[in-house]
Protein backbone atom coordinates (compact mmCIF):
# COMPACT_ATOMS: atom_id res chain seq x y z
CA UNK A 1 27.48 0.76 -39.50
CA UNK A 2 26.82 -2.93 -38.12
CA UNK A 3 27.37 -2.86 -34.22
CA UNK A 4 30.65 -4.79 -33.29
CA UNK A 5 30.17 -7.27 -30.00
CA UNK A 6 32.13 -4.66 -28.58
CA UNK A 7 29.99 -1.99 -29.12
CA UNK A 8 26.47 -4.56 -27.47
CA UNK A 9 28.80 -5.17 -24.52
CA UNK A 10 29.27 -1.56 -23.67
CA UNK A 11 25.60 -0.70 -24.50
CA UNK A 12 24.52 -4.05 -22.33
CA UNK A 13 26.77 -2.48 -19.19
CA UNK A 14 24.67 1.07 -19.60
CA UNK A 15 21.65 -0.39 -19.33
CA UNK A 16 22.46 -2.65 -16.48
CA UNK A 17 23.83 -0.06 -14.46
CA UNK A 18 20.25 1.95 -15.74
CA UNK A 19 18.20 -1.00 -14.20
CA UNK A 20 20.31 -0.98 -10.93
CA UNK A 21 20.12 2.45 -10.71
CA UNK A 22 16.41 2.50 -11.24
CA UNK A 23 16.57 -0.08 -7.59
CA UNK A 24 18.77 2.54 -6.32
CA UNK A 25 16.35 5.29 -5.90
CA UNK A 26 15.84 6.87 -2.37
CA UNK A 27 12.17 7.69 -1.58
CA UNK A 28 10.87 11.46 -1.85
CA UNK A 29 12.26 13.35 1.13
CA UNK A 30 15.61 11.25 1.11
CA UNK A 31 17.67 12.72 -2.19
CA UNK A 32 14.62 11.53 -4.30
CA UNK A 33 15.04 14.67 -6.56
CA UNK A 34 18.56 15.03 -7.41
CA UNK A 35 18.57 11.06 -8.38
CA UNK A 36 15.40 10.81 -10.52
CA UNK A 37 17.61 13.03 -13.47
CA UNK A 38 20.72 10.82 -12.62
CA UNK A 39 18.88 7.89 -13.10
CA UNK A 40 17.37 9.64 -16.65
CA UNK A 41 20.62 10.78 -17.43
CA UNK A 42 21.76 7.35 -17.54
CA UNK A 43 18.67 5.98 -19.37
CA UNK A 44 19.46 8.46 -21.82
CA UNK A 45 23.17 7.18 -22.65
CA UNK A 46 22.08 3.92 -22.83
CA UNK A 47 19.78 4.93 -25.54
CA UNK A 48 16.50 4.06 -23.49
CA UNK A 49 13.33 6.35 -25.15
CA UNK A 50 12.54 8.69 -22.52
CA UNK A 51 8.68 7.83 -22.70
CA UNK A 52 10.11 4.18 -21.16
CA UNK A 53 12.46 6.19 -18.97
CA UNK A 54 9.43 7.98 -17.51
CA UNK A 55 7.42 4.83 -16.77
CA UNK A 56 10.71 3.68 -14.99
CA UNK A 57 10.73 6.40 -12.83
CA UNK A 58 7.17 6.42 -11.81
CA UNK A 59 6.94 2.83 -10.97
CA UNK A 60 10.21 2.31 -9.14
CA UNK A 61 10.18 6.09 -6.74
CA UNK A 62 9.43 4.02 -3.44
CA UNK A 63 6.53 5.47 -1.17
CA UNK A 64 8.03 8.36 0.72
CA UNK A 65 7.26 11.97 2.58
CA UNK A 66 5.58 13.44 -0.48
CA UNK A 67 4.24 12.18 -3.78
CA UNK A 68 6.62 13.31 -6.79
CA UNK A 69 4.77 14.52 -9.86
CA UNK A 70 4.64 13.51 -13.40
CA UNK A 71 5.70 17.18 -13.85
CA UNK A 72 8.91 16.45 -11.31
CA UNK A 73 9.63 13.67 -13.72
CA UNK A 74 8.88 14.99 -17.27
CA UNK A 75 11.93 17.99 -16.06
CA UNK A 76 13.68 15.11 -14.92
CA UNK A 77 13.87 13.39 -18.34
CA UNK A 78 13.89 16.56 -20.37
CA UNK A 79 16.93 17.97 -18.54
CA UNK A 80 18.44 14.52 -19.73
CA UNK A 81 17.63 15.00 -23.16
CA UNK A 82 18.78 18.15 -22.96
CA UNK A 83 22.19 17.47 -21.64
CA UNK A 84 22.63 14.48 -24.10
CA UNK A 85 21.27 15.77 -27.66
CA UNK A 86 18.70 18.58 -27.56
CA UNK A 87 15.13 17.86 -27.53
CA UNK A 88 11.85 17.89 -25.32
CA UNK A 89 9.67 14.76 -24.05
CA UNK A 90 5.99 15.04 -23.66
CA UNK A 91 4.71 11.88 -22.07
CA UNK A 92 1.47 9.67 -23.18
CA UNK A 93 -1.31 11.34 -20.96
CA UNK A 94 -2.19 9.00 -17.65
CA UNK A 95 -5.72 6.94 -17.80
CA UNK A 96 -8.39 8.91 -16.86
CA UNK A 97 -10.23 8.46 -13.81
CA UNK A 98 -12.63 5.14 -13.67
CA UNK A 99 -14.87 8.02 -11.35
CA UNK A 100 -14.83 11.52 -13.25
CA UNK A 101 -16.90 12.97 -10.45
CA UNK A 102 -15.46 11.95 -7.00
CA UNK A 103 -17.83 14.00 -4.88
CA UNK A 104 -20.74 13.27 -6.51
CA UNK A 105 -19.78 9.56 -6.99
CA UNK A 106 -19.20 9.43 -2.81
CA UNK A 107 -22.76 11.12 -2.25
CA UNK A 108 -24.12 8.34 -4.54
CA UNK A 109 -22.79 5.75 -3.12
CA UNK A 110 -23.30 7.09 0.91
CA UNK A 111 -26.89 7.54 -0.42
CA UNK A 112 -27.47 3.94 -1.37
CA UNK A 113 -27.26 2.98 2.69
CA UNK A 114 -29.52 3.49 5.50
CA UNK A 115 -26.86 2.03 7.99
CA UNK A 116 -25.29 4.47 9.89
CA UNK A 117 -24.01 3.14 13.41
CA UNK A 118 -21.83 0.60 14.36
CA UNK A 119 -23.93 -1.54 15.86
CA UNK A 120 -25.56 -2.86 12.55
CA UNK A 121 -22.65 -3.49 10.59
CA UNK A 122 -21.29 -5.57 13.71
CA UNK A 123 -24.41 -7.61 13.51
CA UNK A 124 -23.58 -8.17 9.85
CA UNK A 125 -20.68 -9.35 10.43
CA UNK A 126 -20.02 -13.12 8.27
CA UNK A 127 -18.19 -14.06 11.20
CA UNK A 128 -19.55 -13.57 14.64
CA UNK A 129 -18.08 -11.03 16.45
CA UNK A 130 -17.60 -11.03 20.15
CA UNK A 131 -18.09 -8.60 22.87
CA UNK A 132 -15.02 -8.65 24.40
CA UNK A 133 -12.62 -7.03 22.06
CA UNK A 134 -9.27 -8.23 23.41
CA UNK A 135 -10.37 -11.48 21.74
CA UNK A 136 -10.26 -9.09 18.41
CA UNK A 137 -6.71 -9.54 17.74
CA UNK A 138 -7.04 -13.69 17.35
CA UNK A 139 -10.75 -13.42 15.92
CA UNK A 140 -8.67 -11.29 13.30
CA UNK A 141 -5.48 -12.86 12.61
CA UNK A 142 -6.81 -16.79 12.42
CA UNK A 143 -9.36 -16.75 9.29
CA UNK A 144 -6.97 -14.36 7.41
CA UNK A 145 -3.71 -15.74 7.61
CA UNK A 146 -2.26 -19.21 7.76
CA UNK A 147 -0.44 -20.25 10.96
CA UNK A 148 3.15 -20.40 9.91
CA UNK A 149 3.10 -16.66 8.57
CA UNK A 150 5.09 -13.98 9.46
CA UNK A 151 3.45 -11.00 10.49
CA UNK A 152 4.31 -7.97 12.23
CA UNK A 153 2.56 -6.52 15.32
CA UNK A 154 3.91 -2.76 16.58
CA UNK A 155 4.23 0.50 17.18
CA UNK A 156 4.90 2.61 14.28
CA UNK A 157 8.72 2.83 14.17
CA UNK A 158 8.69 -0.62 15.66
CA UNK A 159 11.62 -2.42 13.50
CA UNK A 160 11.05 -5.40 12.42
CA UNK A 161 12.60 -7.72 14.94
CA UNK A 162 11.96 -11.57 14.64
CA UNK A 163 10.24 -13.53 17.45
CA UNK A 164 9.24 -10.17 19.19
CA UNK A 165 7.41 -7.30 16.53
CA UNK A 166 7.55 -10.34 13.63
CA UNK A 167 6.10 -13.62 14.74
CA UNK A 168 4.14 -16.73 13.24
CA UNK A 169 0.94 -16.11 12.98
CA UNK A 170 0.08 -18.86 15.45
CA UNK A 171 2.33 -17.94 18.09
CA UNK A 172 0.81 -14.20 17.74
CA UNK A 173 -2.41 -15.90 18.59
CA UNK A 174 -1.16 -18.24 21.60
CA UNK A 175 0.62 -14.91 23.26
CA UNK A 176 -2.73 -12.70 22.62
CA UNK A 177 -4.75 -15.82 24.42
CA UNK A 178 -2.25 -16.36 27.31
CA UNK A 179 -2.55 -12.15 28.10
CA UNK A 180 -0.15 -10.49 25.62
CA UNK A 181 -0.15 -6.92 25.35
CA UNK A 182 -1.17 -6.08 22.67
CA UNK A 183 0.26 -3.20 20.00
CA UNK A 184 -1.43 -0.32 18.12
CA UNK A 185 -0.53 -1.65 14.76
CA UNK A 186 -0.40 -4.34 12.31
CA UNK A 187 0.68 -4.71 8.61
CA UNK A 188 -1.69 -6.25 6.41
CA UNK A 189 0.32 -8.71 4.31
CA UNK A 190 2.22 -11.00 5.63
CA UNK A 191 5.89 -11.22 5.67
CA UNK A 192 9.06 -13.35 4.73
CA UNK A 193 10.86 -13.13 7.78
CA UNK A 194 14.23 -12.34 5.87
CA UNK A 195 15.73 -8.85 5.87
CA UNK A 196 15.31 -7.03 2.44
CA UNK A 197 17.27 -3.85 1.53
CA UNK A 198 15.37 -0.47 2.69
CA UNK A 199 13.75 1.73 0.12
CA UNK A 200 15.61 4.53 1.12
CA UNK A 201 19.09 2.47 0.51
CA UNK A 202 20.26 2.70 4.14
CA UNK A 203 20.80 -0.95 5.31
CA UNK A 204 17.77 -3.41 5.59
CA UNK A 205 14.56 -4.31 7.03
CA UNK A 206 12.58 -6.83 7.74
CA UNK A 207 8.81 -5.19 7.34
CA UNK A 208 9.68 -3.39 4.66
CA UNK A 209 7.55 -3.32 0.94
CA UNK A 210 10.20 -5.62 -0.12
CA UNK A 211 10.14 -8.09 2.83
CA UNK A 212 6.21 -8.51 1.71
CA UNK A 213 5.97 -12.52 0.95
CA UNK A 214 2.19 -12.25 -0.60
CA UNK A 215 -0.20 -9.70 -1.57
CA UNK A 216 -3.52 -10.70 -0.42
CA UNK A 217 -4.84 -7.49 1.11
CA UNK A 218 -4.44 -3.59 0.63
CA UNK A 219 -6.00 -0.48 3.55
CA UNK A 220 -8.91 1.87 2.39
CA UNK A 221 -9.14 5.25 4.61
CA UNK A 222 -11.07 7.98 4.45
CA UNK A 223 -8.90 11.21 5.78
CA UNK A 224 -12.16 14.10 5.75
CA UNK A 225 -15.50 11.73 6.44
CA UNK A 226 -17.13 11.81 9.19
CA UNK A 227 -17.55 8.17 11.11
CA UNK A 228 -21.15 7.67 10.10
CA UNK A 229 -20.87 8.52 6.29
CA UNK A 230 -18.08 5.93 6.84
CA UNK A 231 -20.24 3.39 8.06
CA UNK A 232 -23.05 4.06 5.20
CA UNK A 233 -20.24 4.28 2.24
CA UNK A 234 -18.51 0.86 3.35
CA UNK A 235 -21.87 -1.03 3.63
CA UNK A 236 -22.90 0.37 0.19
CA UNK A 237 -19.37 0.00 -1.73
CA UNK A 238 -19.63 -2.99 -4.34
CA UNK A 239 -15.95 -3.92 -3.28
CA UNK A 240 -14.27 -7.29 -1.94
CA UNK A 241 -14.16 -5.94 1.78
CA UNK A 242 -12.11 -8.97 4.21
CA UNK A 243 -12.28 -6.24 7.27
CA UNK A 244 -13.83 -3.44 8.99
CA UNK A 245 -11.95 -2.03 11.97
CA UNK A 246 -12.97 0.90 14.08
CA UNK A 247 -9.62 2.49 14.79
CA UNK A 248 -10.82 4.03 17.97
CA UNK A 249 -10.70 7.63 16.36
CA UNK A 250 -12.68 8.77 13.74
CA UNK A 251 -11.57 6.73 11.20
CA UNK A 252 -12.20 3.12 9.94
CA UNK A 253 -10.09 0.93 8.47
CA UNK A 254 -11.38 -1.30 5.55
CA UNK A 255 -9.23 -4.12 4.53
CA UNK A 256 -10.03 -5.35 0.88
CA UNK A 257 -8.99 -8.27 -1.16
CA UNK A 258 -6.60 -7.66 -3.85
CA UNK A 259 -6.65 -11.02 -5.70
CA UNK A 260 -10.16 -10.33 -6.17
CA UNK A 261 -9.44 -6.96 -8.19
CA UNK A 262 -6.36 -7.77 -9.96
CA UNK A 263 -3.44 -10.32 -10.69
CA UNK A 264 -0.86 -9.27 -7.88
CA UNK A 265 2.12 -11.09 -7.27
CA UNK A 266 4.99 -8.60 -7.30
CA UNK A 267 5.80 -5.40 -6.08
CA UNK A 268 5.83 -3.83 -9.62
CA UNK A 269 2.60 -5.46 -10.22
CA UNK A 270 1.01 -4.09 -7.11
CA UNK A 271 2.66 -0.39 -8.22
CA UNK A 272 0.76 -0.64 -11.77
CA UNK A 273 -2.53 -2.47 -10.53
CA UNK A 274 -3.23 -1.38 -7.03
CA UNK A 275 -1.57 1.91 -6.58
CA UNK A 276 -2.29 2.88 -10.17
CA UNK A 277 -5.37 1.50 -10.75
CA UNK A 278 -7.16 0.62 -7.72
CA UNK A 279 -6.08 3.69 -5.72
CA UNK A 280 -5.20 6.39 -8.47
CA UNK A 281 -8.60 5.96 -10.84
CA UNK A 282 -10.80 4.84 -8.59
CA UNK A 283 -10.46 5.45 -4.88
CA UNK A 284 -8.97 8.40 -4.50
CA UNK A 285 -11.49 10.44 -6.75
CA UNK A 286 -13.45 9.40 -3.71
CA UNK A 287 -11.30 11.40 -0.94
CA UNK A 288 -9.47 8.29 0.58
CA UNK A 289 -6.13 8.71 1.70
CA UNK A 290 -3.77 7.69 -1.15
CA UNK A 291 -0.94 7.33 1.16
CA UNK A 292 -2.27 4.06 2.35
CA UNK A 293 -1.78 2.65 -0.74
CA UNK A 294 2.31 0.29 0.13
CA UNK A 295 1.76 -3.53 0.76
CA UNK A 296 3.47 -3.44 3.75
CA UNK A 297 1.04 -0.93 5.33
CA UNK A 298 0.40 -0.47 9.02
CA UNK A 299 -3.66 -0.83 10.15
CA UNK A 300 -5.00 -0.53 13.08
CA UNK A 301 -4.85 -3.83 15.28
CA UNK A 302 -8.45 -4.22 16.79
CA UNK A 303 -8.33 -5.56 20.52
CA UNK A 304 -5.88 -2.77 21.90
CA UNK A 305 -6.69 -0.09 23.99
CA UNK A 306 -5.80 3.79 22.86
CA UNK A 307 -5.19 5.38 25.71
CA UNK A 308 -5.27 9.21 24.63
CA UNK A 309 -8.73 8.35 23.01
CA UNK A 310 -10.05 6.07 26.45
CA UNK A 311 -11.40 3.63 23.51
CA UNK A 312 -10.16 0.42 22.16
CA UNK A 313 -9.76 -0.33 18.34
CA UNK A 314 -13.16 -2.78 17.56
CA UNK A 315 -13.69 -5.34 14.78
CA UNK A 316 -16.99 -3.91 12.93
CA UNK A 317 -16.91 -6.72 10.59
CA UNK A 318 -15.26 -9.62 9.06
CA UNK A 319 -15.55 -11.76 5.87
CA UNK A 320 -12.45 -13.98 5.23
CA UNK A 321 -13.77 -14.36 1.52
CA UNK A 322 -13.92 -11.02 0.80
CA UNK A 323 -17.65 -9.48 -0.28
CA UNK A 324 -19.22 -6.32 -0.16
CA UNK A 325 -21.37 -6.20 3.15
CA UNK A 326 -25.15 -6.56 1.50
């Protein structure tokens, strides 16, 4: 039987209240679970194929307390089927790994170095570092960003609040010259300035993932590494590193180039080629910390002082081109 214009306009409604739906979803810890098989139940009526329903899912669930599993998701569109017309879904098996053997892959590439301490990758450094680091935060902020961005500056739960945690880039820089405090944190892409709608649903923000204006750079941590196998791995790793920041703890914080590993310039471009890609196949076989892996990501800001750790967070290196360090 020939559809009727009747019949595409219903069908057209289903799947645009599908696609809004699919915007709609609150991030894992926030009613992520309960809405992931509304969402596929209404996939399903508007006759979506539940392998395309299950790449929905994955790529819009926004970053959240936990990660939700393919598993989670499979239930989630099989319960759909279920309800709708019988059935099971099996979905096409993820790439595998660029690095099969994480471990040994790490020890490789840890092996390949002879630098160990700070003080050599400093003098390494494309751009001369200086020794007072409360000149870090404008020695950062003025090769990798142009002066009329938005960026925010903060504490962790800091909104987003223009002229005070979001400011032009060059204004960041005059207040950090004329004696500004300075803040433990800074996101690594720059921002629009305009308030975009929260991934959880609840109002808007203005240094959210959505309020991200370009993606230029992505954060690299190691969670279980100690300092100095740190130190060896990123002046070993063949990657586009911009930035090396000692966050004062044990940890360092590499900034890398995303243009230079893939064609970025959405968020659902960033979800398939950054977190998918870069982070899923072939950095976290590695050990880093896959929860790093959002645009609008908070890094340590080098030039401020942690108190509980008596140490300040240090530039270690910096290469506005992006390069691996030899």
């Amino acid at each position: 039987m020939t559809k009727t214009n009747s019949d595409r306009s219903v069908q057209n409604k289903r799947y645009d209240r599908y696609e809004e739906a699919l915007k709609q979803i609150p991030a894992p810890g926030c009613g992520c679970h309960t809405s992931l098989l509304s969402v596929a139940n209404m996939g399903a009526i508007a006759g979506i194929k539940p392998q395309q329903i299950f790449d929905d899912l994955r790529q819009n669930i926004p970053i959240g307390s936990r990660r939700i599993s393919d598993r989670e998701i499979q239930d989630a569109v099989n319960k759909a089927l279920s309800d709708r017309n019988g059935g099971t879904f099996t979905p096409k098996p993820r790439p595998a790994p660029v690095v099969q053997d994480g471990k040994a892959a790490l020890q490789r590439i840890i092996g390949q170095s002879d630098i160990d301490n700070d003080a050599d990758l400093w003098e390494l450094s494309p751009i001369r570092l200086l020794d007072e680091p409360q000149q870090d935060p404008a020695l950062l902020l003025k090769p990798l960003f142009d002066g009329q961005e938005f960026v925010f500056i903060g504490e962790p739960y800091d909104p987003g609040i223009i002229g005070k945690t979001i400011r032009r880039v060059s204004e960041w820089i005059d207040f950090f010259k004329a004696g500004g405090t300075t803040a433990p944190h800074i996101i690594v892409n720059h921002l629009t300035g305009d308030p975009a709608s929260k991934e959880s649903g609840d109002g808007d923000t203005y240094r959210g993932n959505g309020n991200v204006a370009a993606y230029k750079y992505c954060l690299v941590e190691f969670d279980n590494l100690s300092h100095e196998d740190q130190t060896r791995f990123w002046s070993a790793a063949r990657l586009p590193i911009v930035a090396l920041i000692d966050t004062g703890g044990k940890s360092i914080h590499a900034w890398l180039d995303v243009q230079k590993m893939a064609s970025v310039s959405t968020l659902d471009e960033w979800k398939a080629n950054i977190e998918g890609r870069l982070y899923d196949r072939l950095l976290a076989p590695l050990g880093i910390d896959k929860a790093c892996s959002n645009p609008a990501r908070l890094s340590r800001l080098p030039g401020h002082f942690r108190e509980e750790k008596g140490k300040y967070q240090r530039l270690l290196w910096l290469s506005p081109e992006g390069r691996p360090v030899l």
